[in-house]
C-alpha atoms as a PDB file:
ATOM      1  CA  UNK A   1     -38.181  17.560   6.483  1.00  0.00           C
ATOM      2  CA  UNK A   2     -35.321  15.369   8.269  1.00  0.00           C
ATOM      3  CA  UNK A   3     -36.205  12.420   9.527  1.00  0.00           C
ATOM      4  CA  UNK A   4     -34.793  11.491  13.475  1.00  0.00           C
ATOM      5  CA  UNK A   5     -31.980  10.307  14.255  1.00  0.00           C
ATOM      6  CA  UNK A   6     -32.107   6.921  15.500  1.00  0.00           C
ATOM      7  CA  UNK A   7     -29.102   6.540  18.011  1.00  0.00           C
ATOM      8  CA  UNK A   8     -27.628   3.105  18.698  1.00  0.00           C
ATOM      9  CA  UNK A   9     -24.914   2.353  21.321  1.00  0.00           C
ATOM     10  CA  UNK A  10     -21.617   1.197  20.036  1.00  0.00           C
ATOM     11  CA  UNK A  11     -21.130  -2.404  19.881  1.00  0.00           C
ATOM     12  CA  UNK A  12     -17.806  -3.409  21.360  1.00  0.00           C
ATOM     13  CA  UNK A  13     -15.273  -4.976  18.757  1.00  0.00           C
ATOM     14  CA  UNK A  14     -16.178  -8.455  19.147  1.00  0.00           C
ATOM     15  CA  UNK A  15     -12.620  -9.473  17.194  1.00  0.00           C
ATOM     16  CA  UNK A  16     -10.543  -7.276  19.590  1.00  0.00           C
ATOM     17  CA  UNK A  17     -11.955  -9.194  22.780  1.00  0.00           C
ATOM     18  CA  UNK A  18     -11.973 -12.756  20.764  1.00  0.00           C
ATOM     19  CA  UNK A  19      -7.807 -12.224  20.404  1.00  0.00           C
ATOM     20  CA  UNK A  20      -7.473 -10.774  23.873  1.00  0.00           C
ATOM     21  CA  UNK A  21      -9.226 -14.257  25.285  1.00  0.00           C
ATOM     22  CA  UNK A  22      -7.444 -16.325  23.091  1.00  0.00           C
ATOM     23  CA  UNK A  23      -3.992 -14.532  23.792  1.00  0.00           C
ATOM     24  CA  UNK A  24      -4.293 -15.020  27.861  1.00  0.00           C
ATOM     25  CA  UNK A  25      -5.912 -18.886  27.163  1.00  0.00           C
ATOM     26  CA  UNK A  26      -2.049 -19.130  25.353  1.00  0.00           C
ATOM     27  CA  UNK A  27       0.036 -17.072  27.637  1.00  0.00           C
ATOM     28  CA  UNK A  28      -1.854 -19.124  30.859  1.00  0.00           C
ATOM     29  CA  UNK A  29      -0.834 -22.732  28.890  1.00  0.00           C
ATOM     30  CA  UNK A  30       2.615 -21.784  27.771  1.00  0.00           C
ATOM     31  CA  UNK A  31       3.067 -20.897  31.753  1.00  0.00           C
ATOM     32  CA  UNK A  32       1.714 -24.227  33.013  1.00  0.00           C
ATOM     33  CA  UNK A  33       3.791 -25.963  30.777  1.00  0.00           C
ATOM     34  CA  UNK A  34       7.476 -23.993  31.723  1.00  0.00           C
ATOM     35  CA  UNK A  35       6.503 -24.279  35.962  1.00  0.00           C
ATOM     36  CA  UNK A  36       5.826 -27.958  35.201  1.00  0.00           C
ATOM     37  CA  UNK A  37       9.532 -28.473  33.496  1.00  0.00           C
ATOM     38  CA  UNK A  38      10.715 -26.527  36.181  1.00  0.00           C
ATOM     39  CA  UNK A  39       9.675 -28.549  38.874  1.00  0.00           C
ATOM     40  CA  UNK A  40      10.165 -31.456  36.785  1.00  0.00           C
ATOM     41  CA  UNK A  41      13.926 -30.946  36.889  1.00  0.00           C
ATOM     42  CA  UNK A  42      14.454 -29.837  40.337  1.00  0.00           C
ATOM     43  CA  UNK A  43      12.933 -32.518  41.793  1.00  0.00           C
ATOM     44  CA  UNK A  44      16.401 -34.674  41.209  1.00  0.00           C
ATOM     45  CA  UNK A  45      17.111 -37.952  40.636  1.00  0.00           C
ATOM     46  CA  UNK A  46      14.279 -40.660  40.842  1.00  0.00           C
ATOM     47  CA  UNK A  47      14.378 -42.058  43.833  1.00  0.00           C
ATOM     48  CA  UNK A  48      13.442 -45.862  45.825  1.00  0.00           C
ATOM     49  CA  UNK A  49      11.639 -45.040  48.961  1.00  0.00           C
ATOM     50  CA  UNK A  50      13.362 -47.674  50.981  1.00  0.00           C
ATOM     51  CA  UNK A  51      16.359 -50.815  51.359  1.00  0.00           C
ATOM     52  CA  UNK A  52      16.266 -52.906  53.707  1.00  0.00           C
ATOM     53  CA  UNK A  53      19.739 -54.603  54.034  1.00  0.00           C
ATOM     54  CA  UNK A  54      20.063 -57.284  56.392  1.00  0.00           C
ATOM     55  CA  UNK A  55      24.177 -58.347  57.886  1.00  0.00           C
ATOM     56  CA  UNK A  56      24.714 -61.661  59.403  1.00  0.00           C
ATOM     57  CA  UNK A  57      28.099 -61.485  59.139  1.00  0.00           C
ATOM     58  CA  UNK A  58      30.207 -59.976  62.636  1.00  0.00           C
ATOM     59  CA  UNK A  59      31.393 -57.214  60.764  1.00  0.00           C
ATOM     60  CA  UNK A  60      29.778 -53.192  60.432  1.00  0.00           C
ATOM     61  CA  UNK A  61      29.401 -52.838  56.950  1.00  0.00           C
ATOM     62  CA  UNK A  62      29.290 -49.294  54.794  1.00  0.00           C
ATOM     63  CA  UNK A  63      27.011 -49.892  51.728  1.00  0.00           C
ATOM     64  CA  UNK A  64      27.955 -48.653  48.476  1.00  0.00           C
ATOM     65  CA  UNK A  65      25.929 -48.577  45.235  1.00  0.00           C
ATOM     66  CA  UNK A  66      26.134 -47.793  41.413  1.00  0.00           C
ATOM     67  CA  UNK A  67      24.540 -48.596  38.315  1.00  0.00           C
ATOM     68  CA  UNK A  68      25.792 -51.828  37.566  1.00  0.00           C
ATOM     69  CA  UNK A  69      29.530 -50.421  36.989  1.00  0.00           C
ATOM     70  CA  UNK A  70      32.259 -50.174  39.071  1.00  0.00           C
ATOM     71  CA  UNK A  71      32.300 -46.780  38.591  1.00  0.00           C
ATOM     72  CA  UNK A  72      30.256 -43.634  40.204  1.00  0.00           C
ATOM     73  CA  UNK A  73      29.824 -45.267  43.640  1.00  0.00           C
ATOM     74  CA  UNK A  74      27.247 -43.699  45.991  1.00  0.00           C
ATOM     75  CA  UNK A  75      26.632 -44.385  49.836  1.00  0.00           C
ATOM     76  CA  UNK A  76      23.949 -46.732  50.493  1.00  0.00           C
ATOM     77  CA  UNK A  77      24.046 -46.241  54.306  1.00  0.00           C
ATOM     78  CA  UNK A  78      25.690 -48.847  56.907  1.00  0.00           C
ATOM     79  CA  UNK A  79      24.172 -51.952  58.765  1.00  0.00           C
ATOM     80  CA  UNK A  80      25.550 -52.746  62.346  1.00  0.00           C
ATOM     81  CA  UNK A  81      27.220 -56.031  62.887  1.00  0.00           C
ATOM     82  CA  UNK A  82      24.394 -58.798  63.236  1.00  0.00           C
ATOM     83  CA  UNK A  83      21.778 -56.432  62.593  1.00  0.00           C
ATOM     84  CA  UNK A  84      19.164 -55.222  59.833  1.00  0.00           C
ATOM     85  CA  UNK A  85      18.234 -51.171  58.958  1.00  0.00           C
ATOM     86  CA  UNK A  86      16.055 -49.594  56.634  1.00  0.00           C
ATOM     87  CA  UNK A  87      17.568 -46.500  54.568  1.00  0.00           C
ATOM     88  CA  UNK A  88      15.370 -44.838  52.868  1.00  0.00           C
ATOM     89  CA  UNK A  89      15.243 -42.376  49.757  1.00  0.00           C
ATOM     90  CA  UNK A  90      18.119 -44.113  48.075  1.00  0.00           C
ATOM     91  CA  UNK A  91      18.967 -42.833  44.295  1.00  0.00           C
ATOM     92  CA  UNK A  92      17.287 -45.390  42.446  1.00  0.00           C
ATOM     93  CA  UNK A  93      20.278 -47.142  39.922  1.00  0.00           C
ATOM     94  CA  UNK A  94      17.698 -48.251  37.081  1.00  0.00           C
ATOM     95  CA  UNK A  95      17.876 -51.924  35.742  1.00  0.00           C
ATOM     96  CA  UNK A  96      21.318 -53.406  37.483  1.00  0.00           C
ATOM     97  CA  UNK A  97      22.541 -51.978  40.762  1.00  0.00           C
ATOM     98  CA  UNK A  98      25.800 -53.183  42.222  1.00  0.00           C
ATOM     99  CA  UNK A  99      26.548 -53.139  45.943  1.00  0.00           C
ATOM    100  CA  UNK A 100      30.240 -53.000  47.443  1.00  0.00           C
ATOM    101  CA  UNK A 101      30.832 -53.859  50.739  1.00  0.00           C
ATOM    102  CA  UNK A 102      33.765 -52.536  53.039  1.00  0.00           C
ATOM    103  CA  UNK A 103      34.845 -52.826  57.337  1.00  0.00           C
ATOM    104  CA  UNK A 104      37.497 -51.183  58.422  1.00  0.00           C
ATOM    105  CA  UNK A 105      39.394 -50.035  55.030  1.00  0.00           C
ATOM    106  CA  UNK A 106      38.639 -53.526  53.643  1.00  0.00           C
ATOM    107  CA  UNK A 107      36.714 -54.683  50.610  1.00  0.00           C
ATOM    108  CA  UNK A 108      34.317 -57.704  51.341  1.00  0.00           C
ATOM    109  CA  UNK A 109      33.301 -58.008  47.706  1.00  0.00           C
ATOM    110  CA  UNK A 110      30.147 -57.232  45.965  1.00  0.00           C
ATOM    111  CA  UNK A 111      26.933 -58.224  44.549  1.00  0.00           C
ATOM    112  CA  UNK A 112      24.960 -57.263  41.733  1.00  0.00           C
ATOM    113  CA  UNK A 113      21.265 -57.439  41.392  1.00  0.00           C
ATOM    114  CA  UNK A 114      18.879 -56.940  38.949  1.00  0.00           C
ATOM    115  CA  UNK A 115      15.894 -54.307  39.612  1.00  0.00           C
ATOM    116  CA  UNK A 116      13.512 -57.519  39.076  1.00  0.00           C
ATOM    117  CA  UNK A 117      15.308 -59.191  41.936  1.00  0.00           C
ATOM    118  CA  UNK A 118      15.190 -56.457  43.837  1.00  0.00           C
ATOM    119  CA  UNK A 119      11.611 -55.748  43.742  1.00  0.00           C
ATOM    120  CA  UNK A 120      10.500 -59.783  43.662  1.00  0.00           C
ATOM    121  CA  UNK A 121      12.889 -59.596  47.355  1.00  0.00           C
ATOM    122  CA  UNK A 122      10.444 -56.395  48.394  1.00  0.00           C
ATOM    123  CA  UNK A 123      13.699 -54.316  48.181  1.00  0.00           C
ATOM    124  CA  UNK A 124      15.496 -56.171  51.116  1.00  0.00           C
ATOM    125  CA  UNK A 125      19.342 -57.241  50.499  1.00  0.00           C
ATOM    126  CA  UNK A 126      20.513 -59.865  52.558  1.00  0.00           C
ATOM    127  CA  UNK A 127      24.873 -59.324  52.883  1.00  0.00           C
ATOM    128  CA  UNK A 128      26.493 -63.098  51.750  1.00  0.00           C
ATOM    129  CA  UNK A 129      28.295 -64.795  54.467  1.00  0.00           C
ATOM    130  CA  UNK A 130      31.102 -64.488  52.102  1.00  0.00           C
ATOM    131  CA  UNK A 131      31.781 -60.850  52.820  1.00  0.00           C
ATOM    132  CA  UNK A 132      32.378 -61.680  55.949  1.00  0.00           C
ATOM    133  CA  UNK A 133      34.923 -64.291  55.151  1.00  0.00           C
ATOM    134  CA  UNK A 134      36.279 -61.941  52.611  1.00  0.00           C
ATOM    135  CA  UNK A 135      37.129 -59.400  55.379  1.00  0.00           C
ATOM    136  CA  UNK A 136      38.111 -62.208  58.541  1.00  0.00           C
ATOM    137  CA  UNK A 137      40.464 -63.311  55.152  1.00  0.00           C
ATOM    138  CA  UNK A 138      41.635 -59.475  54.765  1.00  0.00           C
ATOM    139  CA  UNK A 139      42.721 -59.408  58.501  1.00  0.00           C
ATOM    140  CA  UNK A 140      40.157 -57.309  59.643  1.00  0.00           C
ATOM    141  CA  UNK A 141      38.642 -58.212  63.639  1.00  0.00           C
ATOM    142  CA  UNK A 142      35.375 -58.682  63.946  1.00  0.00           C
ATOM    143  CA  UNK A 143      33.405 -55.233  64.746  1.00  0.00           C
ATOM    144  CA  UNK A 144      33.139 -54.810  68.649  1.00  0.00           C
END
């Protein structure tokens, strides 16, 4: 005589779920990691929130700025004769940033300042009286 049949369900392939798991823990990882670059790079050039420039002189003055070279000038923003502004989200120029000064299609010189001096000032750029003398020198009238 036969013995019964003892019927057991089948077991699921424990390997075959192990690599699925693994395989979408890997594919989830490697897409964190290209969004992050991504974003990383789009985000542009690092950036200083805010510069405070402060003009004594009688002269409205564009602002300039580059990396401590007098080459690949950027605007800074402008400052009203007498005045002070705030511009803000300025491309930040890393260790040495040079500003040139100009009224009316003339130069009133520059000045270069360390990132140190810079943050020990809280960011805030006073323009030298000498860019105003520069400029009254130049022939250029005082701003109205």
């Amino acid at each position: 005589m036969n013995r019964p049949a003892v019927v057991e369900p089948e077991s699921p392939d424990r390997t075959h779920n192990t690599r699925l798991g693994v395989g979408a823990i890997v594919l989830g990882l490697v897409t964190a990691v290209a969004l992050a670059l991504v974003v990383g790079r789009s985000a542009g050039p690092a950036k200083v929130a805010r510069l405070t420039f402060e003009n004594p002189t009688v002269y409205a003055i564009e602002i300039e700025v580059s990396p401590g070279t007098a080459t690949g000038w950027t605007p800074a923003g402008s400052v009203r004769q007498g005045s002070t502004v705030d511009v803000e989200e300025v491309t930040d120029q890393g260790d040495v940033w040079l500003f040139r000064f100009t009224s009316q299609g003339e130069t009133g010189g520059e000045l270069r300042l360390t990132r140190s001096e810079l943050e020990a000032s809280g960011w805030r750029i006073v323009i030298p009286p000498e860019v105003g003398t520069r400029l009254a020198d130049a022939g250029a009238p005082p701003t109205p």
